[in-house]
C-alpha atoms as a PDB file:
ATOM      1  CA  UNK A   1     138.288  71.619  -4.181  1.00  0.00           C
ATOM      2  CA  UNK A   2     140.739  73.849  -5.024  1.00  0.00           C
ATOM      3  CA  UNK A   3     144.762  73.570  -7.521  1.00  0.00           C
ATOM      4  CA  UNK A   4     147.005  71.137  -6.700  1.00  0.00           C
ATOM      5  CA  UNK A   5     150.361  71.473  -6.863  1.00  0.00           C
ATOM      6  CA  UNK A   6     152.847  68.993  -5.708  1.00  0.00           C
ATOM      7  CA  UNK A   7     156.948  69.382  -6.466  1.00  0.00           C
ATOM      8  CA  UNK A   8     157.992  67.372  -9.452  1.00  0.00           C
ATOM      9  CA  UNK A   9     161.210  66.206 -10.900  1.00  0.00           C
ATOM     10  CA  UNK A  10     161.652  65.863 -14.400  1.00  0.00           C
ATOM     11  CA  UNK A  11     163.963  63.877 -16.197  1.00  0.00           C
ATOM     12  CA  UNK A  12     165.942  63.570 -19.020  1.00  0.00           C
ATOM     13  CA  UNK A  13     164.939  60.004 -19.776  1.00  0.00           C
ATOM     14  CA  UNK A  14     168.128  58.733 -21.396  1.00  0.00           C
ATOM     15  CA  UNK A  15     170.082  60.333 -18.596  1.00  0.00           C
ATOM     16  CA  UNK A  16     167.693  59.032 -16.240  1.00  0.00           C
ATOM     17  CA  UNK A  17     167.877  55.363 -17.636  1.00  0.00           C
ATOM     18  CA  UNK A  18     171.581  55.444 -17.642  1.00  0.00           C
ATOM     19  CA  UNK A  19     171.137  56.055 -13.971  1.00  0.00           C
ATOM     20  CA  UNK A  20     168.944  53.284 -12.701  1.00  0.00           C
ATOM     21  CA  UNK A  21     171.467  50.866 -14.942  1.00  0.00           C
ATOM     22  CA  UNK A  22     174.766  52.507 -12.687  1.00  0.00           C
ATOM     23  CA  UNK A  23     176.433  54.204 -16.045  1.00  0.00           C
ATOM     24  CA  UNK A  24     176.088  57.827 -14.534  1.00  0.00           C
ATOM     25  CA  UNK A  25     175.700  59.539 -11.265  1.00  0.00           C
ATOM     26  CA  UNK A  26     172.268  60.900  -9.710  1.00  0.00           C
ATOM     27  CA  UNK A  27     174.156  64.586 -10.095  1.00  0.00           C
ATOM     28  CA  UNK A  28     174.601  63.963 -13.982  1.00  0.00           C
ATOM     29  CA  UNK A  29     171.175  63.852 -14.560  1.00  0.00           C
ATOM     30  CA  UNK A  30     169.331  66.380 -16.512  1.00  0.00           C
ATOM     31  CA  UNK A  31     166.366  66.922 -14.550  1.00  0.00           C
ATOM     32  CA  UNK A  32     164.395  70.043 -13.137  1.00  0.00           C
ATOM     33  CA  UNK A  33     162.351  70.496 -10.217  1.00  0.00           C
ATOM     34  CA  UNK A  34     158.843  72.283 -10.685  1.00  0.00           C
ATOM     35  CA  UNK A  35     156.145  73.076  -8.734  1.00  0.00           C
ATOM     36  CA  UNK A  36     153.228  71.497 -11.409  1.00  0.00           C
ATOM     37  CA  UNK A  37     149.689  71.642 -11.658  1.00  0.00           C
ATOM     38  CA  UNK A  38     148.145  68.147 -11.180  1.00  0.00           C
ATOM     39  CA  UNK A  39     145.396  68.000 -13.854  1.00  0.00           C
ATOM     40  CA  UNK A  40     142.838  64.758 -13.758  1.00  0.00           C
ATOM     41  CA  UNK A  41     141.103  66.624 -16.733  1.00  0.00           C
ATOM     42  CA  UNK A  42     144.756  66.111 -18.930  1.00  0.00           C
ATOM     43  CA  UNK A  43     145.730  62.916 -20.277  1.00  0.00           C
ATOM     44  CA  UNK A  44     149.007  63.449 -20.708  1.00  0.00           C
ATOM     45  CA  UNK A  45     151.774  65.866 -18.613  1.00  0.00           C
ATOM     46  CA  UNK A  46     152.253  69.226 -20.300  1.00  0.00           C
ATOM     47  CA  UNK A  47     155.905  71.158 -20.020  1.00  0.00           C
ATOM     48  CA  UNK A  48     156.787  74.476 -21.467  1.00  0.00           C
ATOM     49  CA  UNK A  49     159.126  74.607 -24.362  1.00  0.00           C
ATOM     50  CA  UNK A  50     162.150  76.218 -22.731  1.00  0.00           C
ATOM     51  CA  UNK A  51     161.821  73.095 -19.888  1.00  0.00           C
ATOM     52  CA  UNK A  52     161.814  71.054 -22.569  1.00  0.00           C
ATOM     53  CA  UNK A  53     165.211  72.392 -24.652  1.00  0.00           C
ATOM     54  CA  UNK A  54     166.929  72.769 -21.630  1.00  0.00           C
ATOM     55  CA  UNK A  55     166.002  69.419 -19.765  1.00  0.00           C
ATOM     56  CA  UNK A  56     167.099  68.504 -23.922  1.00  0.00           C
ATOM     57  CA  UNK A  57     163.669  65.771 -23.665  1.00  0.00           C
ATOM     58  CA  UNK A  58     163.623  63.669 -27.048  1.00  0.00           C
ATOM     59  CA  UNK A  59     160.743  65.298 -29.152  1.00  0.00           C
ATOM     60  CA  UNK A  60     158.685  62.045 -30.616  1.00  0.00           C
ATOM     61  CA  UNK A  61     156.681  63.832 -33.145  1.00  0.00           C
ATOM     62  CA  UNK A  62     153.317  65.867 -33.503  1.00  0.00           C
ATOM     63  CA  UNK A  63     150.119  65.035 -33.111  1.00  0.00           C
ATOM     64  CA  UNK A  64     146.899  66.714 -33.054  1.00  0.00           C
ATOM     65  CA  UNK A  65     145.065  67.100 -29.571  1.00  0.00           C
ATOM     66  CA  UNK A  66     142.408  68.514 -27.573  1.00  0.00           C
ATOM     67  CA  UNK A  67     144.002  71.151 -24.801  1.00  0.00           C
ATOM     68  CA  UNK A  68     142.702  73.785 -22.980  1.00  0.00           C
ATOM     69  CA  UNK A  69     142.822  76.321 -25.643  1.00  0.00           C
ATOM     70  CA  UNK A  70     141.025  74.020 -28.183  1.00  0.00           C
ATOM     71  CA  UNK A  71     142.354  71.359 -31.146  1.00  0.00           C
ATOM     72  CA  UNK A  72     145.866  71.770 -32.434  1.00  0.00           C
ATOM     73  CA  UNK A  73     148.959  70.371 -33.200  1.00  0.00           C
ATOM     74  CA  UNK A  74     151.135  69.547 -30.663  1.00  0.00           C
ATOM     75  CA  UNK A  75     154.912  68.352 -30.071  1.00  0.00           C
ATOM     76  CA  UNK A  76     155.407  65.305 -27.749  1.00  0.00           C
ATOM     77  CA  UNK A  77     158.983  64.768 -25.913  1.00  0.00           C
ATOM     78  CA  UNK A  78     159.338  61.659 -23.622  1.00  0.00           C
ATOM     79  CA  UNK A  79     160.431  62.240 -19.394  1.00  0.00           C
ATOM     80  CA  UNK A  80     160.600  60.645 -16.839  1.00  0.00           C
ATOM     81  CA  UNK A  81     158.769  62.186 -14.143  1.00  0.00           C
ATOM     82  CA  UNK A  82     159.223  61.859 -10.376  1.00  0.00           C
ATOM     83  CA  UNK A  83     156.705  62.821  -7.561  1.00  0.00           C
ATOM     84  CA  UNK A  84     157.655  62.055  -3.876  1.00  0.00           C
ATOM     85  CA  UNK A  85     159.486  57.957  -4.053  1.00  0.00           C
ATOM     86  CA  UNK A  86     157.802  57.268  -7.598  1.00  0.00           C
ATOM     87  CA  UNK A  87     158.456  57.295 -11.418  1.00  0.00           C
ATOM     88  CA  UNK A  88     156.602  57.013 -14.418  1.00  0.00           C
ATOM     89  CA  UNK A  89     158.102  57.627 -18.126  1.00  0.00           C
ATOM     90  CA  UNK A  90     155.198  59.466 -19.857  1.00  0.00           C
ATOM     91  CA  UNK A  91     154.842  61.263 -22.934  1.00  0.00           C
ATOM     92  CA  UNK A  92     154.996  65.367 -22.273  1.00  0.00           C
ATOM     93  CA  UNK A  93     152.886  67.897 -24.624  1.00  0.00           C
ATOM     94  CA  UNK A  94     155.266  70.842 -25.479  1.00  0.00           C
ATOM     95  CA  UNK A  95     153.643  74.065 -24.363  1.00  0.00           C
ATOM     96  CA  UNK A  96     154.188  77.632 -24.694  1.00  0.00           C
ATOM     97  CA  UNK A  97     157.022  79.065 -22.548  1.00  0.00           C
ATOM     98  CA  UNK A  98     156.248  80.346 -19.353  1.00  0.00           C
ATOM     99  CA  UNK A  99     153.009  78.072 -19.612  1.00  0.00           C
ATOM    100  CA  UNK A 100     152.016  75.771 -16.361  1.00  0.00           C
ATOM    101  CA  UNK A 101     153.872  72.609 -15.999  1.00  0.00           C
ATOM    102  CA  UNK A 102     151.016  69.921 -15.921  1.00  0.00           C
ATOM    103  CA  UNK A 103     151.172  66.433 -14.373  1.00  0.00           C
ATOM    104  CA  UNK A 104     147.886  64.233 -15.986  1.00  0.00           C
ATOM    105  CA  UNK A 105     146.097  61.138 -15.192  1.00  0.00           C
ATOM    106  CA  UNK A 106     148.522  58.832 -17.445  1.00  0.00           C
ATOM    107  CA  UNK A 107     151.515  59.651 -15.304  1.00  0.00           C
ATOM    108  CA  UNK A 108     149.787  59.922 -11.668  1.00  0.00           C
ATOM    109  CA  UNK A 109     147.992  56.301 -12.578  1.00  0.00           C
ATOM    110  CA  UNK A 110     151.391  54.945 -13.512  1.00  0.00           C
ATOM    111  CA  UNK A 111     152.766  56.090 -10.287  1.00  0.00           C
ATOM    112  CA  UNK A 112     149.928  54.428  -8.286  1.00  0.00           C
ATOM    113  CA  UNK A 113     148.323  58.258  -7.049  1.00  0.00           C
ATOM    114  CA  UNK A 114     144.964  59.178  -6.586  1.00  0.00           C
ATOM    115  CA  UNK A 115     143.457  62.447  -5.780  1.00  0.00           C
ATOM    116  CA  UNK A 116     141.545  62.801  -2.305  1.00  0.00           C
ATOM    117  CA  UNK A 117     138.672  65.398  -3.330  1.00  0.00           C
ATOM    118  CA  UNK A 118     138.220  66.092   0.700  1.00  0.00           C
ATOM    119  CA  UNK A 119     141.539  66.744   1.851  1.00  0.00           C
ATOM    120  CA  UNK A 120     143.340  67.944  -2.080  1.00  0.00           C
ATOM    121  CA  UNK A 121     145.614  65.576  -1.730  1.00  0.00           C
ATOM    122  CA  UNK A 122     147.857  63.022  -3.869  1.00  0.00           C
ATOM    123  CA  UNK A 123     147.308  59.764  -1.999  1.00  0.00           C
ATOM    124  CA  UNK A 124     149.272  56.882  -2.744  1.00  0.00           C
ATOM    125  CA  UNK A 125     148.308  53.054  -2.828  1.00  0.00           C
ATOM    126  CA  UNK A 126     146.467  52.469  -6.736  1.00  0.00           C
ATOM    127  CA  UNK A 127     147.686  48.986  -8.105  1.00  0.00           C
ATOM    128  CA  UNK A 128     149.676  49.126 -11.288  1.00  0.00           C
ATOM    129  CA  UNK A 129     147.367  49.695 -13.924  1.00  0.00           C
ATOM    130  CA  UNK A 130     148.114  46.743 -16.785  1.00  0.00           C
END
């Protein structure tokens, strides 16, 4: 099986929750769409740094992790990310700029996906994981 990439809208989540509660308009959103990696070996989404200023995502702290290019210290901002008709808030690992925007099994589980190793697929139809 080879990448795969879906289209992804992230959110600024504030924005985003004044939105769902009719305080602001679709259009005043800060969001961004991105063609992202999805990653079943990452926990978490991953977003590089300039996404993050721009999008202006809340930065929740640091905390050490395990990525790709070994253990370090990371940054973690908070989005709410939208594939196809679903959402799920997640926490996003800051990354380099210019690095891969990532969408991990924390977010795809909270939006109910699966990936279909024969056909590469996002498929749609998990339960809500509680």
């Amino acid at each position: 099986m080879g990448h795969i990439y879906v289209d992804a809208f992230f959110h600024n989540p504030i924005d985003y929750t004044e939105f769902t509660q009719g305080r602001r308009e679709l259009e005043g959103v800060r969001r961004v769409n991105l063609k992202a990696l999805v990653d079943t070996g990452a926990t978490f989404p991953a977003l590089p740094e300039d996404v993050v200023e721009g999008l202006g995502l809340p930065i929740h702290g640091e905390v050490e992790a395990e990525t790709a290019t070994g253990r370090e210290r990371v940054k973690l901002a908070l989005a709410v990310i939208q594939v196809e008709d679903r959402t799920a808030a997640s926490y996003v690992i800051v990354r380099p700029r210019g690095t891969t925007p990532l969408i991990g099994v924390v977010a795809l589980e909270q939006m109910g996906f699966r990936v279909d190793p024969v056909t590469g697929r996002l498929v749609k139809g998990l339960p809500l994981m509680l």
